[in-house]
N, C-alpha and C. Protein backbone atom coordinates (compact mmCIF):
# COMPACT_ATOMS: atom_id res chain seq x y z
N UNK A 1 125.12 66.03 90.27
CA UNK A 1 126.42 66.44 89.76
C UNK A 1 126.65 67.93 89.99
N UNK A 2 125.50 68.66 90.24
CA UNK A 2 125.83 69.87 90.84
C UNK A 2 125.88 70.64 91.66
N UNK A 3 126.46 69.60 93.07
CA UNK A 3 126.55 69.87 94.37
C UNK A 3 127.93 70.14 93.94
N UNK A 4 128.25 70.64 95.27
CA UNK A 4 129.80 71.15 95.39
C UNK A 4 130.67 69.53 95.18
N UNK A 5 132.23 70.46 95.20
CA UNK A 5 133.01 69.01 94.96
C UNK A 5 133.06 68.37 96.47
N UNK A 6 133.41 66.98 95.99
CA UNK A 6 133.53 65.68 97.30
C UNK A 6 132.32 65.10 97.25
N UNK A 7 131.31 65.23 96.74
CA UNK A 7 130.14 64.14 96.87
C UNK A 7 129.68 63.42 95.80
N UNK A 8 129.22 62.47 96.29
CA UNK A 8 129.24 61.10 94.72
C UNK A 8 127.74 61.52 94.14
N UNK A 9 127.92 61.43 92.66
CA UNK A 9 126.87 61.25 92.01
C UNK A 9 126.36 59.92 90.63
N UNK A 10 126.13 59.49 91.45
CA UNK A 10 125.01 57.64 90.65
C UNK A 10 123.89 58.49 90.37
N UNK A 11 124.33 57.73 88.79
CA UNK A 11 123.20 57.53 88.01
C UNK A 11 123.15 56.16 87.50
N UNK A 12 122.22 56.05 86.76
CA UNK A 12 121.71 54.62 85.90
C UNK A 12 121.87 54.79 84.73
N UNK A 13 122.17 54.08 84.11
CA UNK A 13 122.54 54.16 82.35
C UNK A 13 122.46 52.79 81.68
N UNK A 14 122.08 53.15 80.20
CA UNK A 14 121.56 52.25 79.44
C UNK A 14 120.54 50.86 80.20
N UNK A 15 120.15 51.81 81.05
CA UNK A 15 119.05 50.88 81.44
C UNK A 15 119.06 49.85 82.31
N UNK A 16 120.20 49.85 82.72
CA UNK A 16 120.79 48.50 83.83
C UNK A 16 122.23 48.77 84.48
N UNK A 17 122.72 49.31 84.63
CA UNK A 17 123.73 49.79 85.54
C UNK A 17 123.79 51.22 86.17
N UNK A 18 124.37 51.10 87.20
CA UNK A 18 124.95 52.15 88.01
C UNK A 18 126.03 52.77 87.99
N UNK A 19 126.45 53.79 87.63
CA UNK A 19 127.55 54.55 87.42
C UNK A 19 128.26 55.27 88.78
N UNK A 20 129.10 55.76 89.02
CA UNK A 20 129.28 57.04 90.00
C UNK A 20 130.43 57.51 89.38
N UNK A 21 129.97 58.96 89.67
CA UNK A 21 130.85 59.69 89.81
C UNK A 21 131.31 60.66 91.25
N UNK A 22 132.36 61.06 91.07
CA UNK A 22 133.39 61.82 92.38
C UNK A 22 132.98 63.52 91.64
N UNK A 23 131.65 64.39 92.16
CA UNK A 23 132.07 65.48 91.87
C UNK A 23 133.38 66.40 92.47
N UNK A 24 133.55 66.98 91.20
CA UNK A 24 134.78 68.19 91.38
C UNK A 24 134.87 69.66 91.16
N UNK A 25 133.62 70.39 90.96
CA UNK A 25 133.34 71.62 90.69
C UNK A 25 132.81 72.28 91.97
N UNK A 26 132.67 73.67 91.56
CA UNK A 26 132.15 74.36 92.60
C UNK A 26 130.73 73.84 92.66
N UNK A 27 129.73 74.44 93.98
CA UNK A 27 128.25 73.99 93.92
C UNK A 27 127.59 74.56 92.17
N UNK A 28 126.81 74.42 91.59
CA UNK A 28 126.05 74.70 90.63
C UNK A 28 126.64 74.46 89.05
N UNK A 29 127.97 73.96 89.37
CA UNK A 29 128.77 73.92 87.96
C UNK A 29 129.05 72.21 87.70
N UNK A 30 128.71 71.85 86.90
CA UNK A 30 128.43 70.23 86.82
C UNK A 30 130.06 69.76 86.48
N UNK A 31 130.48 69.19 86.90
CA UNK A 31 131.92 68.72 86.88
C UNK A 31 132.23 67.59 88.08
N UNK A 32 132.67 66.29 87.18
CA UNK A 32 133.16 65.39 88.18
C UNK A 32 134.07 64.60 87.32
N UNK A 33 134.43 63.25 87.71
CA UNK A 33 135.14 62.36 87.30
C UNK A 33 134.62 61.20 87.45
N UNK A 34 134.51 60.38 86.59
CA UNK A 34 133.84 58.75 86.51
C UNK A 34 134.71 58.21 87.49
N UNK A 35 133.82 57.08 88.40
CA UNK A 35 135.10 56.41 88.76
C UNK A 35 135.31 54.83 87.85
N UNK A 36 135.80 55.04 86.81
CA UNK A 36 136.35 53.72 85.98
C UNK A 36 136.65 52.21 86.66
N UNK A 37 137.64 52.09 88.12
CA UNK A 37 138.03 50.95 88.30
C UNK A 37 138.97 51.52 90.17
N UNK A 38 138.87 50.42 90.80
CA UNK A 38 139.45 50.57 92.10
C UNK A 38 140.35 49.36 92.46
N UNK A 39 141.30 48.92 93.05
CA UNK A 39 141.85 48.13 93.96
C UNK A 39 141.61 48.17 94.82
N UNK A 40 140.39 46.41 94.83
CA UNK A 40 139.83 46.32 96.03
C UNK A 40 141.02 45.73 97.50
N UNK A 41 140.49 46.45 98.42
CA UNK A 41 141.97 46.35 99.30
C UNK A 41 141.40 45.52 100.96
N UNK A 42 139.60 45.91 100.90
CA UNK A 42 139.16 45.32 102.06
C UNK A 42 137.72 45.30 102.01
N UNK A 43 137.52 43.90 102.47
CA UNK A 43 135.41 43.58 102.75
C UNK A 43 135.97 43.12 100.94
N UNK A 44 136.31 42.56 100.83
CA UNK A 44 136.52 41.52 99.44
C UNK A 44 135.37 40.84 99.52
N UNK A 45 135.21 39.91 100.13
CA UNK A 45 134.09 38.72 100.45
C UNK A 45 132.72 39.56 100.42
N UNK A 46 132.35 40.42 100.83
CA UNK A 46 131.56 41.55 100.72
C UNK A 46 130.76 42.21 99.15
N UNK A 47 131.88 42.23 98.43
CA UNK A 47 132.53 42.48 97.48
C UNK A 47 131.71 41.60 96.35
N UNK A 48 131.94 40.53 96.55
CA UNK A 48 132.03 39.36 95.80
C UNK A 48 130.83 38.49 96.49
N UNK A 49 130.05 38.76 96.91
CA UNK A 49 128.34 38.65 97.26
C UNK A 49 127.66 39.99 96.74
N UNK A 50 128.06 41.19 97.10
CA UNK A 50 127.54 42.12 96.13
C UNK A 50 127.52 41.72 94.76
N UNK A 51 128.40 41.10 94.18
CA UNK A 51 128.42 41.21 92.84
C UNK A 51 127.28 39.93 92.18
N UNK A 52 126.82 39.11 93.26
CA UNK A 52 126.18 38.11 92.81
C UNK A 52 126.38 37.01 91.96
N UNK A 53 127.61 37.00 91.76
CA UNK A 53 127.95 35.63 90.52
C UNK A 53 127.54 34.28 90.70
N UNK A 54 127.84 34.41 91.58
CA UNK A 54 127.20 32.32 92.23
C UNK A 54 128.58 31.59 92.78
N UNK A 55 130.18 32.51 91.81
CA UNK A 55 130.98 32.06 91.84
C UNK A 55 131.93 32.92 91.87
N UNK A 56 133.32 32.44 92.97
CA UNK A 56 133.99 33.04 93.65
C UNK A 56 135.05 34.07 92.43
N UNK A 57 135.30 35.38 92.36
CA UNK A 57 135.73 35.71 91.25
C UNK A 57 137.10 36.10 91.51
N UNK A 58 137.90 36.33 91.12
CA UNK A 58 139.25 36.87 91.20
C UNK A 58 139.02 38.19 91.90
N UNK A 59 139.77 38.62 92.45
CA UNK A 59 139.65 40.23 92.54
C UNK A 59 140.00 41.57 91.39
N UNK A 60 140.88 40.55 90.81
CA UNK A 60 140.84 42.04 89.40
C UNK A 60 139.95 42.29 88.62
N UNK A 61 138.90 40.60 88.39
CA UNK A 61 137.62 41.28 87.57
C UNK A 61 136.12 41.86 88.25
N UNK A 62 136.40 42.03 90.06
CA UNK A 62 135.54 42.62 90.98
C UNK A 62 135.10 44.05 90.94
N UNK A 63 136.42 44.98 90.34
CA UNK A 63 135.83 45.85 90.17
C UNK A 63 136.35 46.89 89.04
N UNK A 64 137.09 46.34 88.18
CA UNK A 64 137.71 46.77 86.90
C UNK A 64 136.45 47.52 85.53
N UNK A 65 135.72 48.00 86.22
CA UNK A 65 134.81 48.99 85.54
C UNK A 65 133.70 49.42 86.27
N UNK A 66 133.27 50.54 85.61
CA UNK A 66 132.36 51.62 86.14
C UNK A 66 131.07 50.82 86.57
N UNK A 67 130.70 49.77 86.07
CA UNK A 67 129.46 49.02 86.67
C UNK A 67 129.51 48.24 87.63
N UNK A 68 130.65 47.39 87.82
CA UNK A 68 131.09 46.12 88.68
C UNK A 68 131.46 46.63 89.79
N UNK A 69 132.25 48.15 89.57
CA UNK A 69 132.54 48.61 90.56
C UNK A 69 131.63 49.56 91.32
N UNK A 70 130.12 49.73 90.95
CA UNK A 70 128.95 50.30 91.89
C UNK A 70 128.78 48.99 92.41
N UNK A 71 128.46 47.73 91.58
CA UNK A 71 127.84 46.48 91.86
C UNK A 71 128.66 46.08 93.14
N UNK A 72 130.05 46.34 93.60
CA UNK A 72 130.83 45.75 94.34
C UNK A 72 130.60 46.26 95.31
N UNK A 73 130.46 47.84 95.52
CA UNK A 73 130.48 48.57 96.59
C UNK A 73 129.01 48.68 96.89
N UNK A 74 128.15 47.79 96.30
CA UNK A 74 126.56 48.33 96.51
C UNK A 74 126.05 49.70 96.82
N UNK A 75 126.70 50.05 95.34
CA UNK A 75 126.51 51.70 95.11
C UNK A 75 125.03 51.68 94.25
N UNK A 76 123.99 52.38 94.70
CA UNK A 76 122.85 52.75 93.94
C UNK A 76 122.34 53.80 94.08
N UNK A 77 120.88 54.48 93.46
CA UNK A 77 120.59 55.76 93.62
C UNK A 77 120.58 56.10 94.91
N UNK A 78 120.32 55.37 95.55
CA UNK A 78 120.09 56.09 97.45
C UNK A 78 121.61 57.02 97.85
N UNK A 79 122.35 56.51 97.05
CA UNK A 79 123.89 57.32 97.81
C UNK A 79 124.19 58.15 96.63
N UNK A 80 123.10 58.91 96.16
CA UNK A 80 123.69 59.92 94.98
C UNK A 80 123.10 61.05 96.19
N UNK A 81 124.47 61.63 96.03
CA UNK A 81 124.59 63.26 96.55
C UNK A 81 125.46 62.56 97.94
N UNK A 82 125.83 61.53 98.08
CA UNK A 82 126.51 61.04 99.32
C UNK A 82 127.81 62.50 99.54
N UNK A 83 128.00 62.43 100.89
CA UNK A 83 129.49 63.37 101.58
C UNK A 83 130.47 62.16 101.09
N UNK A 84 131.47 62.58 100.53
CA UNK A 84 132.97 61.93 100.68
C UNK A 84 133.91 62.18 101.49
N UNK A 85 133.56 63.08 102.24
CA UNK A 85 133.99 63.83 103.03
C UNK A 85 133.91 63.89 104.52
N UNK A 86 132.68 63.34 104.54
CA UNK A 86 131.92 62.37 105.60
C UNK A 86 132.63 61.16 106.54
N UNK A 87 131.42 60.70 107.58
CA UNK A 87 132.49 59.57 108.18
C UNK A 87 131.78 58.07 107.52
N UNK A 88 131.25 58.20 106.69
CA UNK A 88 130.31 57.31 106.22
C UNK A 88 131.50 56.44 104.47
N UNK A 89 132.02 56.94 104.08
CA UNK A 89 132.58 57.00 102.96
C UNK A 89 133.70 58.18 102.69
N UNK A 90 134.96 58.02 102.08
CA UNK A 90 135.89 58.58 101.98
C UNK A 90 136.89 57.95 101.09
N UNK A 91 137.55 58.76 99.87
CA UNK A 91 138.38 58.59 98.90
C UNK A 91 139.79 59.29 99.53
N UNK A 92 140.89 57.97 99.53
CA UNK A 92 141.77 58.33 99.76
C UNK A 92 143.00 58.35 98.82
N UNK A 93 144.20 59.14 98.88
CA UNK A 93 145.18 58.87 97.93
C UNK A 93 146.09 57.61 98.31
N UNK A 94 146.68 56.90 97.44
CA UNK A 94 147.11 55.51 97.63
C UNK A 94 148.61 55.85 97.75
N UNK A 95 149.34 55.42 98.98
CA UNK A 95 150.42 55.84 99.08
C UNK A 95 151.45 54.92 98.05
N UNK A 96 152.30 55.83 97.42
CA UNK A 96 153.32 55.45 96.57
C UNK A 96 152.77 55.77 94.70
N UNK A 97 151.36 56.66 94.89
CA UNK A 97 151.01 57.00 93.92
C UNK A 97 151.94 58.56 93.55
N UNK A 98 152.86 58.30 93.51
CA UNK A 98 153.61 59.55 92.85
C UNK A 98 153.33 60.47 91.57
N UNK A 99 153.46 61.89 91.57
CA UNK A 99 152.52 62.34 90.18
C UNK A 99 153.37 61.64 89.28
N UNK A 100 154.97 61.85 89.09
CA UNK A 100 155.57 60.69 87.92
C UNK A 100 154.91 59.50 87.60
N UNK A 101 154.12 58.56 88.78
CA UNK A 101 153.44 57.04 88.14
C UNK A 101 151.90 57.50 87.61
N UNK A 102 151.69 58.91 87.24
CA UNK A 102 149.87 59.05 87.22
C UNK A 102 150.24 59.08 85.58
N UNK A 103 148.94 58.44 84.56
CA UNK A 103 149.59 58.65 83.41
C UNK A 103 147.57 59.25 82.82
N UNK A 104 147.85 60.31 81.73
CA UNK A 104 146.86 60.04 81.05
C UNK A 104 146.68 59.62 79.65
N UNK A 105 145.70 59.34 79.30
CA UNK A 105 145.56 58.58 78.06
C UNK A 105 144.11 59.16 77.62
N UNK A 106 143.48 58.80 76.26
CA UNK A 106 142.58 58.93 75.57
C UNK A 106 141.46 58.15 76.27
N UNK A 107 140.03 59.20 76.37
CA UNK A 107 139.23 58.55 76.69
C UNK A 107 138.60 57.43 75.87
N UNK A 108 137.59 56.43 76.76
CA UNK A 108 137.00 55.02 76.11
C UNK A 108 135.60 55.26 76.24
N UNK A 109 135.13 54.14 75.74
CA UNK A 109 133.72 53.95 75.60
C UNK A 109 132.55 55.23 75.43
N UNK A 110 133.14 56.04 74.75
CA UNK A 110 132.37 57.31 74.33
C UNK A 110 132.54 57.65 72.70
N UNK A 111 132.16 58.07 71.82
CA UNK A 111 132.15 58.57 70.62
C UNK A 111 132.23 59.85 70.12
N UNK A 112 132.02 60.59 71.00
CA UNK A 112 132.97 63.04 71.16
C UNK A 112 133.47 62.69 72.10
N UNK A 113 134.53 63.55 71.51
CA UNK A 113 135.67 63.82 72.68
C UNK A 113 136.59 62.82 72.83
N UNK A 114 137.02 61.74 72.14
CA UNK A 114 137.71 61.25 72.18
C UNK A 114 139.51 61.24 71.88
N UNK A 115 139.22 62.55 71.76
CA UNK A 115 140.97 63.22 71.48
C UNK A 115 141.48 63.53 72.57
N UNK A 116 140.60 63.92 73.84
CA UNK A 116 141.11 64.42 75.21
C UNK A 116 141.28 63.23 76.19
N UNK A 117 142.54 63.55 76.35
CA UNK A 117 143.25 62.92 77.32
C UNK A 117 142.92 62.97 78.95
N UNK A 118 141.47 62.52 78.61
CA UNK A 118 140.99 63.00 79.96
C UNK A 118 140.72 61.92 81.30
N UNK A 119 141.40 60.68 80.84
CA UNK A 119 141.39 59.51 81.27
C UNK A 119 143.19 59.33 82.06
N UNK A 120 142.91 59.51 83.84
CA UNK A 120 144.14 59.57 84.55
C UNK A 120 143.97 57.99 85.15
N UNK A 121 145.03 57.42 85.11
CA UNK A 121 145.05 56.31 85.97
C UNK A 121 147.21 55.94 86.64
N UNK A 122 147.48 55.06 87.49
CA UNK A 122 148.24 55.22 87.90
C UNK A 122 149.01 53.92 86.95
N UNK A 123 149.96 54.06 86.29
CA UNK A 123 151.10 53.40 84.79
C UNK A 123 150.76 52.19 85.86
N UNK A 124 150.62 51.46 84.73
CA UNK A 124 150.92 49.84 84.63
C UNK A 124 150.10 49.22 86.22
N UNK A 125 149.23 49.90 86.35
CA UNK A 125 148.36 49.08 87.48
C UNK A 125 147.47 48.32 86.91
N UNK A 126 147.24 47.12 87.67
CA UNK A 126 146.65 45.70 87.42
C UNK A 126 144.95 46.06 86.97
N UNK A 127 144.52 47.02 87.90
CA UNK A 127 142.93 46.92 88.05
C UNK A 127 142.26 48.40 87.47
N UNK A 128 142.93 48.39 86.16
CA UNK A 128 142.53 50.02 85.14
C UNK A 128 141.76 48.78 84.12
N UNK A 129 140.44 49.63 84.30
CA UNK A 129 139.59 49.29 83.40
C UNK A 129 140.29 49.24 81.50
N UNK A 130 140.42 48.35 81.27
CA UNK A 130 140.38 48.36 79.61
C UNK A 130 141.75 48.99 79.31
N UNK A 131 142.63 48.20 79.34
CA UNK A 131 143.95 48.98 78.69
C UNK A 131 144.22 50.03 77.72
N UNK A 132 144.81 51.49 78.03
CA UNK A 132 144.58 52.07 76.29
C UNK A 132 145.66 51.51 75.81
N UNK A 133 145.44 52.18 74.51
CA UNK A 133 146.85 51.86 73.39
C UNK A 133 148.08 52.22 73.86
N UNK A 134 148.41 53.43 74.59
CA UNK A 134 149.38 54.16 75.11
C UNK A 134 149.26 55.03 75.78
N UNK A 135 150.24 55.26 76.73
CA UNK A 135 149.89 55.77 77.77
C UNK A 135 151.53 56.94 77.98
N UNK A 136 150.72 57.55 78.07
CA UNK A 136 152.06 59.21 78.27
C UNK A 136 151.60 59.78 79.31
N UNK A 137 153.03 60.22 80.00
CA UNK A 137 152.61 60.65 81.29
C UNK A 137 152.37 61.91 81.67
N UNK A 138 151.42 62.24 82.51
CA UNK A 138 150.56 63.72 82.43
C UNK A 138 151.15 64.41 83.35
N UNK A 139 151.74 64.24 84.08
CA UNK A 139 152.02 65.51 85.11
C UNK A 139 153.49 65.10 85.74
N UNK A 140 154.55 66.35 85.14
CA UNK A 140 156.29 66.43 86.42
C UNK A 140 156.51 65.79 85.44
N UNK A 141 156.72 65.30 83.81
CA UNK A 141 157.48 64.90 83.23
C UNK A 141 158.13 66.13 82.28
């Protein structure tokens, strides 16, 4: 987490999953962003053998959280410190994500810090991990 920004950092937590995060700080300053949930858009089938179920799953519950969605992308420790930047992997912006449709809301599944609105996702998309209560919009309103 304290490489410069653009490179992913997986870890393991509670003992059985894989996390990543998208660092965003300068080199030596620990700062990133979880990645919560994605719209899977391609290598579905891929996807959905990574995840191992036995059985064919929908795509919204493929990768609608921080675990399912390492499990999907067969994200593990080997690709912590990965380039995003690279030709190997790359985060792109989703066209028609306008700052008006970005909303933030109260963070989840943590116990401090739960007053900061530090949880961005794009209003009323299908594949956001865990609905909040409400959602106000963070940026150009």
């Amino acid at each position: 987490m304290f490489q410069k920004g653009g490179h992913l950092y997986v870890y393991f937590t509670y003992g059985m999953h894989f996390c990543a995060n998208v660092v965003t700080g300068p080199e030596g300053i620990g700062e990133a962003v979880l990645l919560r949930a994605v719209e899977p858009v391609q290598c579905i089938e891929t996807m959905i053998r990574n995840r191992k179920s036995g059985k064919k799953k929908d795509t919204f519950n493929l990768t609608n959280g921080p675990a399912k969605l390492c499990q999907a992308f067969g994200l593990s420790r080997s690709d912590n410190g990965m380039d995003l930047l690279g030709d190997r992997c790359s985060i792109m912006r989703k066209r028609g994500a306008e700052r008006e449709s970005i909303v933030s809301t109260t963070r989840i599944g943590i116990r401090v810090g739960t007053e900061f609105k530090w949880r961005f996702s794009i209003r009323d998309n299908r594949w956001v991990s865990k609905k909040p209560a409400k959602s106000k919009p963070s940026i150009g309103n």
